[in-house]
N, C-alpha and C. Protein backbone atom coordinates (compact mmCIF):
# COMPACT_ATOMS: atom_id res chain seq x y z
N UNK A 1 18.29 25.95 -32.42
CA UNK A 1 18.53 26.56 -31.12
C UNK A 1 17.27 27.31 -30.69
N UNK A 2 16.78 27.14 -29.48
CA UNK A 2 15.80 27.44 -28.99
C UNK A 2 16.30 29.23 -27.85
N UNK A 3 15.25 30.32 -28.17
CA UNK A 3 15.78 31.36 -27.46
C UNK A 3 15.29 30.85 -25.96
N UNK A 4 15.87 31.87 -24.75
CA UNK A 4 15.64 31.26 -23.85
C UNK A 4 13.78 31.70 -23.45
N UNK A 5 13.00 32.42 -24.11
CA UNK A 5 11.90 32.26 -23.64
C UNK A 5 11.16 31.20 -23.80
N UNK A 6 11.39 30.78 -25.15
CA UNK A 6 11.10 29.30 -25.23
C UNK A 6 11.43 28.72 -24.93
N UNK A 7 12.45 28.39 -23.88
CA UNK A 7 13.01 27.38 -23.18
C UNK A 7 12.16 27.10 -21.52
N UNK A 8 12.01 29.01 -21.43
CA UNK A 8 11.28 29.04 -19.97
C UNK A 8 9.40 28.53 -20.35
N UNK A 9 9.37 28.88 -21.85
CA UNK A 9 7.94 28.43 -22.13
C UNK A 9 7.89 26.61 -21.68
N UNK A 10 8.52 26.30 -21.90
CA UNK A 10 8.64 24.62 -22.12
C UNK A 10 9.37 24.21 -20.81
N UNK A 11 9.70 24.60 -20.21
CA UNK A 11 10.07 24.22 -18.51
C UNK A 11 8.51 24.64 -17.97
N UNK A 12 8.03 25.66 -17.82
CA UNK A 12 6.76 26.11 -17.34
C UNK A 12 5.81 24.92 -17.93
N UNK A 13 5.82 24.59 -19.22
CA UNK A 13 4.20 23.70 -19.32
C UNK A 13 5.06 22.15 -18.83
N UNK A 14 5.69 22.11 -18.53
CA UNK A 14 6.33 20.79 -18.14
C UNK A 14 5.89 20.76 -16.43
N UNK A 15 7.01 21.41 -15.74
CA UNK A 15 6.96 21.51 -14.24
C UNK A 15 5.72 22.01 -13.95
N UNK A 16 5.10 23.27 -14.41
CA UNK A 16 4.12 24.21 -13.99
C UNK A 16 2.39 23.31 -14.06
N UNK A 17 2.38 23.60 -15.27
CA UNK A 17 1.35 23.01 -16.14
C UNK A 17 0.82 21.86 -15.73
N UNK A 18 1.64 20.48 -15.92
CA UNK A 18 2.20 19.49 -15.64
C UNK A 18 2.14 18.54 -17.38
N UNK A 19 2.40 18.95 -18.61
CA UNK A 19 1.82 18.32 -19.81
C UNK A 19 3.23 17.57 -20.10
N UNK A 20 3.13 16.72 -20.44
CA UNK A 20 3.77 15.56 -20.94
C UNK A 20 4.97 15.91 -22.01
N UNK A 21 5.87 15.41 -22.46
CA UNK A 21 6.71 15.78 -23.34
C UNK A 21 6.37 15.95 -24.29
N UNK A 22 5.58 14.80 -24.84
CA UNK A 22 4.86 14.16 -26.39
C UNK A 22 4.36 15.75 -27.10
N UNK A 23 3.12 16.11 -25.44
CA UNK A 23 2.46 17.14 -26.01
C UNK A 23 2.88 18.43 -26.31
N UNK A 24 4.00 18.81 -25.43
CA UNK A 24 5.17 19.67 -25.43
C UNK A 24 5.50 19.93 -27.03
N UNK A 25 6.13 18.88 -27.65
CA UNK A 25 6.63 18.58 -28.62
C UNK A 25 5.82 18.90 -29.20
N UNK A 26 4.59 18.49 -29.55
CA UNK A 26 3.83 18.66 -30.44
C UNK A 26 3.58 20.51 -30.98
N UNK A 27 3.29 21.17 -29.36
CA UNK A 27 2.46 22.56 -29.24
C UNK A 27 3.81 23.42 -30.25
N UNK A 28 5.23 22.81 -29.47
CA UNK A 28 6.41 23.99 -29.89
C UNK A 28 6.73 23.66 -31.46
N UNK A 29 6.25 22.34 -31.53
CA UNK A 29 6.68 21.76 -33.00
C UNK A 29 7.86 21.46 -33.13
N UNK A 30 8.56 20.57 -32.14
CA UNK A 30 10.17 20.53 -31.91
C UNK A 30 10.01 18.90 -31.30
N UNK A 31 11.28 18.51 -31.48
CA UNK A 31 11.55 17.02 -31.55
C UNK A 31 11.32 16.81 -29.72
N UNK A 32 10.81 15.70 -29.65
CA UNK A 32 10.73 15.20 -28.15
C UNK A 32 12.23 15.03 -27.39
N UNK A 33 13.09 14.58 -28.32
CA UNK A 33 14.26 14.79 -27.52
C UNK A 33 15.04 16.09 -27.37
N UNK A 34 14.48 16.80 -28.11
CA UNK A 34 14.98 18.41 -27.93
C UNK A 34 14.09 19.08 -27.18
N UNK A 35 12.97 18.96 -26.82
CA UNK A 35 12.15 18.96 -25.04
C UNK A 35 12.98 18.77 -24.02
N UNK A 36 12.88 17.19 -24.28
CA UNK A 36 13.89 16.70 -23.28
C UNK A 36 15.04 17.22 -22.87
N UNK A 37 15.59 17.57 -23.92
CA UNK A 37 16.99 18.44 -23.13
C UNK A 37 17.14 19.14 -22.78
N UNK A 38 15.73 20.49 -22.67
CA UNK A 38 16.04 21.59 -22.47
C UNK A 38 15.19 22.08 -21.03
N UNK A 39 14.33 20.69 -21.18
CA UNK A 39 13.65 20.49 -19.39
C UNK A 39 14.18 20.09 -18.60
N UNK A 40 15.56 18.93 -18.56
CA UNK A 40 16.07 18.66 -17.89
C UNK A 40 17.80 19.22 -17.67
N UNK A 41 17.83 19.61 -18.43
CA UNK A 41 19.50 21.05 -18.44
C UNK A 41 19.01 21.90 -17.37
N UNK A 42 20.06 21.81 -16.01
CA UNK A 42 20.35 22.98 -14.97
C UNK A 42 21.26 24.09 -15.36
N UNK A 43 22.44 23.53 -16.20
CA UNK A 43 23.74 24.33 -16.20
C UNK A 43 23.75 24.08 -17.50
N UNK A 44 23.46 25.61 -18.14
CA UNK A 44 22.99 26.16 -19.03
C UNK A 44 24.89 26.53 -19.96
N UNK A 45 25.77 26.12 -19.44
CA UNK A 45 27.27 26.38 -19.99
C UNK A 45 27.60 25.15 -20.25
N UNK A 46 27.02 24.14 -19.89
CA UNK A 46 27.60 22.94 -20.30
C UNK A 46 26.23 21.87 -21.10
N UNK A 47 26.52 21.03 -21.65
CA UNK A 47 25.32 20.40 -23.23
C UNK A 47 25.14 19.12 -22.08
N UNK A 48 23.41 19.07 -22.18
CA UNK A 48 23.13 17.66 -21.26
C UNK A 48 23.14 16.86 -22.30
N UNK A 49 24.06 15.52 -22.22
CA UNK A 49 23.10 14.53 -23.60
C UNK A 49 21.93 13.87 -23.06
N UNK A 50 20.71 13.46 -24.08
CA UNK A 50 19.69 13.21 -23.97
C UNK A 50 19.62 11.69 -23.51
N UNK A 51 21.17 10.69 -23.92
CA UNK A 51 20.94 9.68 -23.03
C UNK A 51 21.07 9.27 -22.13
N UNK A 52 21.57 10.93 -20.86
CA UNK A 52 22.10 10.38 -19.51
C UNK A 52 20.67 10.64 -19.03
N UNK A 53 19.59 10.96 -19.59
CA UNK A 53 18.08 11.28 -18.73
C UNK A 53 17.66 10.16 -19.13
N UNK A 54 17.01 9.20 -18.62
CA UNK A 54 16.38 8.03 -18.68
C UNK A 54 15.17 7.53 -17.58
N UNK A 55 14.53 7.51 -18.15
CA UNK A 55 12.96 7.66 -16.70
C UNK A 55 12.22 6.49 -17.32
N UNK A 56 12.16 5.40 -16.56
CA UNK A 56 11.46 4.54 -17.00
C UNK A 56 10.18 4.35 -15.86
N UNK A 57 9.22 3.77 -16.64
CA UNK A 57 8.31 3.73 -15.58
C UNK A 57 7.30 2.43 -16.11
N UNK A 58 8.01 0.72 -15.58
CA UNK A 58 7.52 -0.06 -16.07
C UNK A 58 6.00 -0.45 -15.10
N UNK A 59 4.97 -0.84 -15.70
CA UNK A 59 3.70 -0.47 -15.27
C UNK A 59 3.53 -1.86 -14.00
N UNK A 60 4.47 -2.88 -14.11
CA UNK A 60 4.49 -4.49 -13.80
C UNK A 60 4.96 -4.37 -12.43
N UNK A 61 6.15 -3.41 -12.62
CA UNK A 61 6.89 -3.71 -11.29
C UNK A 61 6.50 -4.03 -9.98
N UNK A 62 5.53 -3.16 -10.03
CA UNK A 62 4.99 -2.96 -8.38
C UNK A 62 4.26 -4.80 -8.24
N UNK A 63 4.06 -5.62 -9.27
CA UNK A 63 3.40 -6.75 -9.46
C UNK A 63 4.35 -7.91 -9.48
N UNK A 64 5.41 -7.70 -10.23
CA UNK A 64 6.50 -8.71 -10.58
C UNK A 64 5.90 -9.77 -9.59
N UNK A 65 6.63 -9.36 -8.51
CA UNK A 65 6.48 -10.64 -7.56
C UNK A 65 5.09 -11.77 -7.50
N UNK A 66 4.43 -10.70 -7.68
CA UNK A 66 2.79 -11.59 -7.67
C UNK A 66 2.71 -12.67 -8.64
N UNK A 67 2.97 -12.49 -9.79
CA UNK A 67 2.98 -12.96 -11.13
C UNK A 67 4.10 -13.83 -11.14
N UNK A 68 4.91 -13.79 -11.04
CA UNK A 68 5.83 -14.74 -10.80
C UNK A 68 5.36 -15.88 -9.41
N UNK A 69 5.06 -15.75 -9.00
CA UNK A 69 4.15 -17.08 -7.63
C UNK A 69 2.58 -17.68 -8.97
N UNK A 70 2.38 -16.58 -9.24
CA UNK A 70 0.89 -16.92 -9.80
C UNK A 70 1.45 -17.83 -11.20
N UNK A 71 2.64 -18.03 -11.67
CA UNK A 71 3.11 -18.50 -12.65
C UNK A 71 3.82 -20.03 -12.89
N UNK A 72 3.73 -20.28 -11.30
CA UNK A 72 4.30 -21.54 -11.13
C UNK A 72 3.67 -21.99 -10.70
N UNK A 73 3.77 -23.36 -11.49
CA UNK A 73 2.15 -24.35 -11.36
C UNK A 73 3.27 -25.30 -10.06
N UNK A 74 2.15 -25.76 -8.98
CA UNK A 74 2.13 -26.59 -7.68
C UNK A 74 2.35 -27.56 -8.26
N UNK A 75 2.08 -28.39 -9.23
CA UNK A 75 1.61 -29.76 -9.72
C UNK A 75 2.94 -30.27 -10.30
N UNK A 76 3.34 -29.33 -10.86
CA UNK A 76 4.69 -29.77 -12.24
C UNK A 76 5.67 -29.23 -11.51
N UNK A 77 5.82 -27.90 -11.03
CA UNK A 77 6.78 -27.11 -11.07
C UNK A 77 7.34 -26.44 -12.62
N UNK A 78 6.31 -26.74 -13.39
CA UNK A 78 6.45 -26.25 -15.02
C UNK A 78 6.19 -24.97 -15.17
N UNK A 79 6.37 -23.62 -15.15
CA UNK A 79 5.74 -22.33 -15.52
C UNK A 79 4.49 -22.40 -16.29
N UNK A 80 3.20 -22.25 -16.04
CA UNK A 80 2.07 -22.69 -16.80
C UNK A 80 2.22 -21.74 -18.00
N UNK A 81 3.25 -20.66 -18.43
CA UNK A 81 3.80 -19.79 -19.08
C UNK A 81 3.79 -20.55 -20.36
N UNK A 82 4.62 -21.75 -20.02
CA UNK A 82 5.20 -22.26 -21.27
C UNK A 82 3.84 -23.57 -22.12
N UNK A 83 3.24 -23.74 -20.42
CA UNK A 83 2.24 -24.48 -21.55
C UNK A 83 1.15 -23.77 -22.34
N UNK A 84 1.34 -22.53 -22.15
CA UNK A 84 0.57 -21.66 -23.15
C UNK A 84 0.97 -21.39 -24.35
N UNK A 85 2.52 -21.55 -23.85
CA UNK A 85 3.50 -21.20 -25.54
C UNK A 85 3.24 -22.29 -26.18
N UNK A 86 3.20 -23.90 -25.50
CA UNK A 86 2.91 -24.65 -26.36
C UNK A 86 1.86 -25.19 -26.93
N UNK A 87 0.58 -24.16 -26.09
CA UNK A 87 -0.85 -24.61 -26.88
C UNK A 87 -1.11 -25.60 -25.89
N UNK A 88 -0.81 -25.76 -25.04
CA UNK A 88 -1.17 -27.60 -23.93
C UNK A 88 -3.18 -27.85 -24.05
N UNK A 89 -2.87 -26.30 -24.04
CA UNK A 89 -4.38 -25.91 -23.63
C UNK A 89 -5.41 -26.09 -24.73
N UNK A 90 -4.67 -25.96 -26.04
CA UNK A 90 -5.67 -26.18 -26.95
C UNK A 90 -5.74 -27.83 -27.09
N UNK A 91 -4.43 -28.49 -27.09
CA UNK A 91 -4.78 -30.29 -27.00
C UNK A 91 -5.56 -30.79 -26.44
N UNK A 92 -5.75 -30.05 -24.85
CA UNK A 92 -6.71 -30.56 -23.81
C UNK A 92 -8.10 -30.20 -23.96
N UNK A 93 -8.34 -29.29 -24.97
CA UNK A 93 -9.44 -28.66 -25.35
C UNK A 93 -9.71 -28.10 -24.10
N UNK A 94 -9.25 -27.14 -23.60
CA UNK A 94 -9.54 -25.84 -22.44
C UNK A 94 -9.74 -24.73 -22.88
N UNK A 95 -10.49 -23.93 -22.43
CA UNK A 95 -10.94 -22.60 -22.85
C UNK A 95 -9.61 -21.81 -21.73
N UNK A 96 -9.25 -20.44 -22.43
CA UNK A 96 -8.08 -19.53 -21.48
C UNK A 96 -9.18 -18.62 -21.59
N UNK A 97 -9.25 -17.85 -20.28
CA UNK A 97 -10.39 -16.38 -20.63
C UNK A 97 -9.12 -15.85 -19.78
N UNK A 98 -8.42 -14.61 -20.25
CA UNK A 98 -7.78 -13.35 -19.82
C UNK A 98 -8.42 -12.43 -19.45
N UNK A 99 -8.20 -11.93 -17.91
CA UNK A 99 -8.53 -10.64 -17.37
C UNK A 99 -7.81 -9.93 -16.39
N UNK A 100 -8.34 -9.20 -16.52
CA UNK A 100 -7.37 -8.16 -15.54
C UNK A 100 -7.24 -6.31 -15.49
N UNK A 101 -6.29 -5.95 -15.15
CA UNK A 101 -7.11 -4.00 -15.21
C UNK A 101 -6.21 -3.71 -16.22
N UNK A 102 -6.66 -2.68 -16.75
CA UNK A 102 -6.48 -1.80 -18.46
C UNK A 102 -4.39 -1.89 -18.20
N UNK A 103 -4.15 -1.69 -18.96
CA UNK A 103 -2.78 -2.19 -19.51
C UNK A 103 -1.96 -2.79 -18.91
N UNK A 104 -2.44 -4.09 -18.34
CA UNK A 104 -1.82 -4.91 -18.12
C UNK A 104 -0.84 -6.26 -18.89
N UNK A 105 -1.27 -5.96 -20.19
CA UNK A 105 -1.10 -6.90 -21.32
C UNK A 105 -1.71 -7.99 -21.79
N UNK A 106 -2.95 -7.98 -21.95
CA UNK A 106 -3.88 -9.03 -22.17
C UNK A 106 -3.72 -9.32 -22.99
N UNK A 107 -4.30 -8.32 -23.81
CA UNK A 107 -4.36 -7.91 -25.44
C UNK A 107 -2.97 -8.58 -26.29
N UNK A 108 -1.62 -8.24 -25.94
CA UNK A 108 -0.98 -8.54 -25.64
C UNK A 108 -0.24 -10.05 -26.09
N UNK A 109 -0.51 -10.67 -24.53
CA UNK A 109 -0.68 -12.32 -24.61
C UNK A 109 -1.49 -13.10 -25.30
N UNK A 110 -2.86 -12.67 -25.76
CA UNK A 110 -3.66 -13.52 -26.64
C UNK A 110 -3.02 -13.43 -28.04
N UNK A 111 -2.44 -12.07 -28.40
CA UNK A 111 -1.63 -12.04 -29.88
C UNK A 111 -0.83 -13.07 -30.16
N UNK A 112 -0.06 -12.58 -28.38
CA UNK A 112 1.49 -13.48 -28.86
C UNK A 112 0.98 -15.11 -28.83
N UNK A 113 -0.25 -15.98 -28.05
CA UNK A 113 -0.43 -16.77 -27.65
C UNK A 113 -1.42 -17.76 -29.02
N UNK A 114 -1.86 -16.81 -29.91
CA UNK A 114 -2.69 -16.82 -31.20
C UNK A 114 -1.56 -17.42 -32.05
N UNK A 115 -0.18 -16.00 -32.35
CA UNK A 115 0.91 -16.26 -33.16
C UNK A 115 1.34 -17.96 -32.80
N UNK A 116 1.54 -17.87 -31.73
CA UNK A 116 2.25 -19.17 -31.46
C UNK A 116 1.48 -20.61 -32.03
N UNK A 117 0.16 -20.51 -31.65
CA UNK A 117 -0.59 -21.25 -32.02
C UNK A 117 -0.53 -21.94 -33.52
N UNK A 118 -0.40 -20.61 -34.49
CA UNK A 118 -0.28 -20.20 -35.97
C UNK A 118 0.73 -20.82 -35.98
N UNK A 119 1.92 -21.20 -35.64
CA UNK A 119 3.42 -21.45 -36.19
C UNK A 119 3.38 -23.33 -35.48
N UNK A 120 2.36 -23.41 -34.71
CA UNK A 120 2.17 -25.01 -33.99
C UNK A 120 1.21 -25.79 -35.16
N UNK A 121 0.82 -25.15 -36.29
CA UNK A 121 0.28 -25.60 -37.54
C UNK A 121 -1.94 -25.60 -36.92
N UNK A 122 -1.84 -24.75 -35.72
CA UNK A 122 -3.50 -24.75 -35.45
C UNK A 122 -3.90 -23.81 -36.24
N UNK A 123 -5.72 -23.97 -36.40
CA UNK A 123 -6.10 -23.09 -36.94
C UNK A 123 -6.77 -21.95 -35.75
N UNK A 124 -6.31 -20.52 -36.60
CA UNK A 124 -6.52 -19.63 -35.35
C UNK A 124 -7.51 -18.35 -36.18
N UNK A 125 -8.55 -18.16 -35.78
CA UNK A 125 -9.38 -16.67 -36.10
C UNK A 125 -8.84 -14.88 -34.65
N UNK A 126 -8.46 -14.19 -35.24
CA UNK A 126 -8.68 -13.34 -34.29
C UNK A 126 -9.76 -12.14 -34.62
N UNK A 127 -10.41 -11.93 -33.29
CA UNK A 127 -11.32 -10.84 -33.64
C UNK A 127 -10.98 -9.71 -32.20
N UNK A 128 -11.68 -8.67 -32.68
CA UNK A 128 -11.81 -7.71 -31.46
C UNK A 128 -13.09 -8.08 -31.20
N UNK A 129 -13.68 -7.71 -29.68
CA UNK A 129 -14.68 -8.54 -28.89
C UNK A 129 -15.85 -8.04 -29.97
N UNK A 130 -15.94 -6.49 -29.64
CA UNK A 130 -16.88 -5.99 -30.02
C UNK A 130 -17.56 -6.47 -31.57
N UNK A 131 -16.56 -6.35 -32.51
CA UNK A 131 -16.99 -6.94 -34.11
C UNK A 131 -17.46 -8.24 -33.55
N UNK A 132 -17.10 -9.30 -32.99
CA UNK A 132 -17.44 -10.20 -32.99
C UNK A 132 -18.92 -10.44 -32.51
N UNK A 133 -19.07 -9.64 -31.37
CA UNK A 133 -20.53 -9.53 -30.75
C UNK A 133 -21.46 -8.91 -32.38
N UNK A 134 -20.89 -7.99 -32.49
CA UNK A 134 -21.71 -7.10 -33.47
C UNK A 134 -21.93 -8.50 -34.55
N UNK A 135 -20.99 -9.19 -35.01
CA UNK A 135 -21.77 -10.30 -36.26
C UNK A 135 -22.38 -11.01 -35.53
N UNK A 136 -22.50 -11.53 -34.28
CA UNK A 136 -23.40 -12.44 -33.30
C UNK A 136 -24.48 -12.06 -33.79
N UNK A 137 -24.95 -10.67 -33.34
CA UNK A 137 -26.07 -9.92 -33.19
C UNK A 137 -26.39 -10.29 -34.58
N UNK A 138 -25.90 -9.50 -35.14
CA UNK A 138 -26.32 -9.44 -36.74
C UNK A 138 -27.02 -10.83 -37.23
N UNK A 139 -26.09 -11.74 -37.66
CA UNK A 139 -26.60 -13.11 -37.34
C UNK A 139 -27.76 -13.50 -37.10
N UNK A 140 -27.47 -13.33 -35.85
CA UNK A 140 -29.28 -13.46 -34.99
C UNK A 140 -30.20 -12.65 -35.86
N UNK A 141 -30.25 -11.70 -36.06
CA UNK A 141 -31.14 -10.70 -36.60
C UNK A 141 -31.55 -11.33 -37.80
N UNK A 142 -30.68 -11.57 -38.57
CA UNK A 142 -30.81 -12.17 -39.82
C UNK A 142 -30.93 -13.47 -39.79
N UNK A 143 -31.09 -14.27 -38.81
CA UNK A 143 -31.77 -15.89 -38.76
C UNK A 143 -30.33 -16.38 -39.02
N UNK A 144 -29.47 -15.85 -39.22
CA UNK A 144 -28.10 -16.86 -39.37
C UNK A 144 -27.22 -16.81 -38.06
N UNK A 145 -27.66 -17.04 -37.16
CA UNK A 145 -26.93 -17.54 -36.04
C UNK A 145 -26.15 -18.91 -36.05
N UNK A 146 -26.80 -19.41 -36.34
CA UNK A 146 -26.54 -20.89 -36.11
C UNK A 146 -25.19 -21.40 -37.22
N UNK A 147 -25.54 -21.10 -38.25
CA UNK A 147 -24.35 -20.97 -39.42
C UNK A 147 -23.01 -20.23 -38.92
N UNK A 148 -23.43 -19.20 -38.31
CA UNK A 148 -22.52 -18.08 -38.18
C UNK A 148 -21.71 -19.13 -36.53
N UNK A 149 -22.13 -19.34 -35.86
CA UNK A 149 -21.59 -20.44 -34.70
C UNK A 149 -21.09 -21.44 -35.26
N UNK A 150 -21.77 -22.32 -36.13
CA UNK A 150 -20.56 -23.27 -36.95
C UNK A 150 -19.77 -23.42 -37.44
N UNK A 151 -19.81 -21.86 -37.62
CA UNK A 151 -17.98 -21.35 -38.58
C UNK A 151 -17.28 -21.27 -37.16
N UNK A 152 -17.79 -20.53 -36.46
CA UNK A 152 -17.00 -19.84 -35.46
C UNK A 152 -16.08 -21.28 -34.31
N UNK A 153 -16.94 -22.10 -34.65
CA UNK A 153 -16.25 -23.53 -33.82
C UNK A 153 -15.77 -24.42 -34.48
N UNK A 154 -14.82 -23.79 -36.28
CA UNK A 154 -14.22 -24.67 -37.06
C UNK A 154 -12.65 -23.80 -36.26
N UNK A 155 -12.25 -22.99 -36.08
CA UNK A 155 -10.68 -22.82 -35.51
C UNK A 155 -10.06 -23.68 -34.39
N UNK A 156 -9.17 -24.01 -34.26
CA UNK A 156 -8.91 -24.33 -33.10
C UNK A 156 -8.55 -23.53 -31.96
N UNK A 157 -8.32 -22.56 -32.38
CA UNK A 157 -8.65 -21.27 -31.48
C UNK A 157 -8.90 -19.76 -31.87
N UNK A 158 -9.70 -20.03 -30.95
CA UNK A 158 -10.48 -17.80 -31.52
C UNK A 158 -10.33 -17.20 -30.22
N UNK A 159 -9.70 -16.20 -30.95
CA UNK A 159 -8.96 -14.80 -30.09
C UNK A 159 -9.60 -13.85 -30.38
N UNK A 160 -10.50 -13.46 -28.58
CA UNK A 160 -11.27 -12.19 -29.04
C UNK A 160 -10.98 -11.52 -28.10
N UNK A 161 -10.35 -9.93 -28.42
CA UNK A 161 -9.61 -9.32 -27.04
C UNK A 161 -9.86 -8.11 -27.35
N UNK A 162 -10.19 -7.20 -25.94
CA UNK A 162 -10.45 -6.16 -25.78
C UNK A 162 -12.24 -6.06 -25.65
N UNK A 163 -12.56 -6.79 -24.68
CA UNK A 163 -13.93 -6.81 -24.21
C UNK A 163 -14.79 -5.90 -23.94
N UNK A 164 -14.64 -5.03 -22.83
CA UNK A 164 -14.96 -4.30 -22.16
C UNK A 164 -16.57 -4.77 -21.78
N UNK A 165 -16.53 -6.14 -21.49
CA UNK A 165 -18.36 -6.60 -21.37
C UNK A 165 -19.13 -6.08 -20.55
N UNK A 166 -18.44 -5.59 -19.86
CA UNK A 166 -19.01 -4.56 -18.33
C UNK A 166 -20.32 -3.61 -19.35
N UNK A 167 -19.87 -3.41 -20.24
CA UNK A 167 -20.55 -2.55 -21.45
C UNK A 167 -21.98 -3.36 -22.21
N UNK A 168 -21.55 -4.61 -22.14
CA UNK A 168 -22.19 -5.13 -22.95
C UNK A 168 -23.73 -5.26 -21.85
N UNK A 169 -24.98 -5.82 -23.43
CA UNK A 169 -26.42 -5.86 -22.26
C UNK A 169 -26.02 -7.73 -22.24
N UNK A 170 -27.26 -8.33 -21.06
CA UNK A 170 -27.16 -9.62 -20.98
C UNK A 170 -27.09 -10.68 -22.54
N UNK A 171 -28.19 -10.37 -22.77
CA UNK A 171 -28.26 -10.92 -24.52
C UNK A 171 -26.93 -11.36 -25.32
N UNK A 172 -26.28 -9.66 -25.00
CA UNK A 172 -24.84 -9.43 -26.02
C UNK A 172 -23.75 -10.72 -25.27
N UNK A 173 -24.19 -10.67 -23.99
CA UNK A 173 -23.25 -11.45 -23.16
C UNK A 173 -23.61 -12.79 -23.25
N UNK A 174 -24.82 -13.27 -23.74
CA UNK A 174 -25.03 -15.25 -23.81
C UNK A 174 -24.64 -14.84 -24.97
N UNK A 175 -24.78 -14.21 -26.14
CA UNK A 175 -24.35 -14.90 -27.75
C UNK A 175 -22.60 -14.93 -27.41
N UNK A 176 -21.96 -14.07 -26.75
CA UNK A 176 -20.62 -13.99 -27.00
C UNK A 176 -20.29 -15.90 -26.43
N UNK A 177 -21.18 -16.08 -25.05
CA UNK A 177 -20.45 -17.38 -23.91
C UNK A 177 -21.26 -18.31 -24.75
N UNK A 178 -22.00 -18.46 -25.61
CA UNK A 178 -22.31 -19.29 -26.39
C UNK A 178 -21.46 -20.79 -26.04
């Protein structure tokens, strides 16, 4: 049981402040759902339960619609969705490059799109962009580029996610498009 100054402490860094529950939780050292109940309780004689507060805030929504048009192929009427689940793309030997703005689920889809691959009996490498650039480089440095590219074009697919190339110099950017 929380006294009520700590209750007005933790309404204040909530409403006032504006800090997040998580961090709430953290400062008072008290469970996030016991935050929760005591930021959103008006009527202090009767017990809020913590599962009639529910605040969702899915990041897609405002998009749904877009993505769903952008998902149906003109040609088939097939969801190009599913020919990703089935790898179409690796039979045809097509390259997929994913982009788009920070948590949108990129990262994401190349996992789930890797996994799938893995269970279709392909061979799959995953890397994060950066390690991967970094052994490019290295490589190069050390005269083993070329070795190091011949491994890299034995998978049938390599998953490298979380780019941020905007970062990268030109150089870093031909060894990666190699």
């Amino acid at each position: 049981m929380l006294t009520m100054t700590q209750i007005n402490d933790i309404r204040k860094a909530f409403f006032m402040k504006g800090q997040n529950i998580s961090e709430i939780a953290r400062e008072f050292q008290k469970d996030r759902k016991t935050i929760r109940k005591y930021i959103y309780q008006v009527d202090w004689n009767t017990r809020v339960k913590v599962e009639e507060v529910k605040h969702t805030f899915p990041k897609l929504d405002p998009f749904k619609a877009d993505i769903d048009k952008w998902l149906v192929a003109k040609s088939r009427g097939i969801p190009p969705k599913q020919d990703l689940k089935d790898c179409k793309f690796l039979e045809e030997k097509k390259n997929l490059i994913l982009y788009g703005n920070v948590g949108t689920g990129k990262t994401h889809l190349a996992t789930a799109i890797g996994v799938e691959a893995c269970k279709k009996g392909f061979n799959v490498k995953f890397f994060r962009t950066a390690a991967l650039v970094n052994r490019l480089v290295e490589a190069r440095k050390g005269g083993e580029l070329s070795g190091l590219l011949k491994q890299l074009s034995k998978p049938d697919l390599l998953t490298a996610t979380n780019g941020a190339m905007f970062l990268w110099t030109a150089k870093e950017r031909s060894y990666f498009f190699r």
